[in-house]
N, C-alpha and C. Protein backbone atom coordinates (compact mmCIF):
# COMPACT_ATOMS: atom_id res chain seq x y z
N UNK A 1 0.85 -1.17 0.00
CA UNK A 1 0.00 0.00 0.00
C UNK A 1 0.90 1.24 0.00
N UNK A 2 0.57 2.15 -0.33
CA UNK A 2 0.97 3.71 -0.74
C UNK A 2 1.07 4.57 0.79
N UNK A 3 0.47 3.86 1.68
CA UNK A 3 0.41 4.91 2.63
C UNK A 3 1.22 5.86 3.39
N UNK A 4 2.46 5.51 3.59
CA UNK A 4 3.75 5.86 3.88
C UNK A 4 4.14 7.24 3.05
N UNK A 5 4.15 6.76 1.36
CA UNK A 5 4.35 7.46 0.12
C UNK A 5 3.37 9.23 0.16
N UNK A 6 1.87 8.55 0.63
CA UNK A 6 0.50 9.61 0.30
C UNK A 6 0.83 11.13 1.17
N UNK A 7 1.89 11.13 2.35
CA UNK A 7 2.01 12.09 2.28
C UNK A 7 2.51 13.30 1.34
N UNK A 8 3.60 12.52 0.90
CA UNK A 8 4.04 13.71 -0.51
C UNK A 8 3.26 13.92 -1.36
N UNK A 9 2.08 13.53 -1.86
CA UNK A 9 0.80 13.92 -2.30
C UNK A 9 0.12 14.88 -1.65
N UNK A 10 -0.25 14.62 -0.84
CA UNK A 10 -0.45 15.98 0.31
C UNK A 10 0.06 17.12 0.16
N UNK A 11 1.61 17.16 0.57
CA UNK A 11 2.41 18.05 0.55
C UNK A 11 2.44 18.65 -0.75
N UNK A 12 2.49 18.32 -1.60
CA UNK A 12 2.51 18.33 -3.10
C UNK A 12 1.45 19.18 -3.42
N UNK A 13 0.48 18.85 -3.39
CA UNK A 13 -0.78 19.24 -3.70
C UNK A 13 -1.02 20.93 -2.94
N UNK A 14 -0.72 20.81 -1.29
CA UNK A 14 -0.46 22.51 -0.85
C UNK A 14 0.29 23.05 -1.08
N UNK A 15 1.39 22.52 -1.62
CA UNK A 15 2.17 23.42 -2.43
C UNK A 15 2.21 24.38 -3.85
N UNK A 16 1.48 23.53 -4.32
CA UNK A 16 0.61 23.78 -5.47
C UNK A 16 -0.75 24.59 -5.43
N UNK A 17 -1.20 24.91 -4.04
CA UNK A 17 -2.35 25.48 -4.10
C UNK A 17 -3.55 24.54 -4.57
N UNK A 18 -3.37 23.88 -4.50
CA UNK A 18 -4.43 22.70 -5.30
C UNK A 18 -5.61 21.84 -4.00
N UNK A 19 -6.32 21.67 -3.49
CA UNK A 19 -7.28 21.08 -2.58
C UNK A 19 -7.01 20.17 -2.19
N UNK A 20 -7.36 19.91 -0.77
CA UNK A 20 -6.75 18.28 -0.61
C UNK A 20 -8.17 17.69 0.35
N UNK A 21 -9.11 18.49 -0.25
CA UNK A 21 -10.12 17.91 0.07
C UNK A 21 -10.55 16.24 -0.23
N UNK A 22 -10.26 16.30 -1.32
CA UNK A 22 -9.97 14.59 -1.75
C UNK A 22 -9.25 13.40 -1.20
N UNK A 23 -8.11 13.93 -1.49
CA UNK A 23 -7.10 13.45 -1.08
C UNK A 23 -6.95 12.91 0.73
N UNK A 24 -7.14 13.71 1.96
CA UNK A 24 -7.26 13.66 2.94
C UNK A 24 -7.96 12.66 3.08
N UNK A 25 -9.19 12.51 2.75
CA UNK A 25 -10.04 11.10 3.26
C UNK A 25 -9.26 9.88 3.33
N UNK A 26 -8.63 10.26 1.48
CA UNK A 26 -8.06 8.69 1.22
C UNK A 26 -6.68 8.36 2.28
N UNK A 27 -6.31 9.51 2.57
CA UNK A 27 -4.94 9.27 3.78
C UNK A 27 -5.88 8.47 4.98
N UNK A 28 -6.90 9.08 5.07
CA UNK A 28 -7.36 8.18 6.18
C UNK A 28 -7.84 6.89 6.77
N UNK A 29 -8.26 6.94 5.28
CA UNK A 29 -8.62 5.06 4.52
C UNK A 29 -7.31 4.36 4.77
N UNK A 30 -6.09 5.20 4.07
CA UNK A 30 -5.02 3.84 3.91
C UNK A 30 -4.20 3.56 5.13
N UNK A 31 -4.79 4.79 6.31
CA UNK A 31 -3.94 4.30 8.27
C UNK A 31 -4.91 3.57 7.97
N UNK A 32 -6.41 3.67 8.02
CA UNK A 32 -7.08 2.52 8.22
C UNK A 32 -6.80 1.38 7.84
N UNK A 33 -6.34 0.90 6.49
CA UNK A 33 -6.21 -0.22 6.09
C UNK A 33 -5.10 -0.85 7.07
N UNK A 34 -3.50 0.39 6.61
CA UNK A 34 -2.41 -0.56 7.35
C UNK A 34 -2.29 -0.91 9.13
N UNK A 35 -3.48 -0.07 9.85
CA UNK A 35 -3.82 -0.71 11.05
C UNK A 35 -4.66 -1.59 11.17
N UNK A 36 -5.45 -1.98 10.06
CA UNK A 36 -6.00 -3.11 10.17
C UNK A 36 -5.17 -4.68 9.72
N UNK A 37 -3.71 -4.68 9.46
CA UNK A 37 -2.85 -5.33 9.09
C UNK A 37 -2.87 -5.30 7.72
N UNK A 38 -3.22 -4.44 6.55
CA UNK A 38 -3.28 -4.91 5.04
C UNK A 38 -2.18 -3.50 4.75
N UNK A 39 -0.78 -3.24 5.33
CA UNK A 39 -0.37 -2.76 4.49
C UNK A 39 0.54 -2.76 3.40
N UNK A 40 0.65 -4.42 2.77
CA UNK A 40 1.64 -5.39 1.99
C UNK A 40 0.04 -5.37 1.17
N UNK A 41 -0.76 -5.04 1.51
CA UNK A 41 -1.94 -5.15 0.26
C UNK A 41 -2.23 -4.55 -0.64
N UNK A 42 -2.83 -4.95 -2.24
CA UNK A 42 -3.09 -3.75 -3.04
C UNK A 42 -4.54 -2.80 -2.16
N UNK A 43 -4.52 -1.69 -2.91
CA UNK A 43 -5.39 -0.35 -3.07
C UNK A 43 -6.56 -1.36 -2.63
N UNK A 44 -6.77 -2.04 -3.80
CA UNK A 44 -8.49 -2.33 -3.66
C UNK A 44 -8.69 -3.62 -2.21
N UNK A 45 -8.18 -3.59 -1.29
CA UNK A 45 -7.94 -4.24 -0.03
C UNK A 45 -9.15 -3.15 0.96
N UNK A 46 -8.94 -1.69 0.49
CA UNK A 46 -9.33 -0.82 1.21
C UNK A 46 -10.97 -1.21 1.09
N UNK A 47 -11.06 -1.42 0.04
CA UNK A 47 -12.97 -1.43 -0.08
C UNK A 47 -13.79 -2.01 0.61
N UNK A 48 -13.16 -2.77 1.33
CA UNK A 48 -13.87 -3.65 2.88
C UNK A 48 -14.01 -2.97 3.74
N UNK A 49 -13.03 -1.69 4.23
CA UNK A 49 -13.26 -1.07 5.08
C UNK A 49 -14.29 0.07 4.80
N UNK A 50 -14.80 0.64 3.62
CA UNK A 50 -15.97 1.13 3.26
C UNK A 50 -17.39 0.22 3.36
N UNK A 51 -17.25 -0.55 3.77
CA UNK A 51 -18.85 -1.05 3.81
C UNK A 51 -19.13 -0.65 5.58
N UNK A 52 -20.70 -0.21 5.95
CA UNK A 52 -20.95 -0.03 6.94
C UNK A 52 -21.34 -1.73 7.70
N UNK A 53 -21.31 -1.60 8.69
CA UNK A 53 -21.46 -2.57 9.45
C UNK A 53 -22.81 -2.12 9.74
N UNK A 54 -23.74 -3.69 10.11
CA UNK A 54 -24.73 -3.88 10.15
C UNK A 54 -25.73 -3.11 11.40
N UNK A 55 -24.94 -3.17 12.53
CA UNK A 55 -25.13 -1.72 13.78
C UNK A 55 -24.80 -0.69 13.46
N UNK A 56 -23.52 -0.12 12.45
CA UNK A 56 -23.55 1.42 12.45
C UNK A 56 -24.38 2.02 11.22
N UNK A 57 -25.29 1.04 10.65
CA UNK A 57 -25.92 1.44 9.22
C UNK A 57 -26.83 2.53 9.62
């Protein structure tokens, strides 16, 4: 996974003046993923952690 990497995207992006409205979520997705142990996983690993659970729906 990228997560390590996604800050210089970040950085990148305010440097540039450019929004990181986007971007920010997905930083938050991919701690999520690699604290959930998937960070030797591809990208699409993350999409599990987007589904709501059946109590927080």
């Amino acid at each position: 996974m990228q997560a390590d990497a996604y800050v210089n995207l970040i950085d990148a992006s305010r440097s540039a003046d450019v929004s990181t409205e986007l971007v920010l979520p997905m930083q938050s997705l991919l701690k999520r993923g690699v604290a959930a142990g998937q960070a030797n996983a591809d990208l699409t690993s993350l999409v599990a952690l987007l589904q709501l659970s059946k109590q927080g729906a």
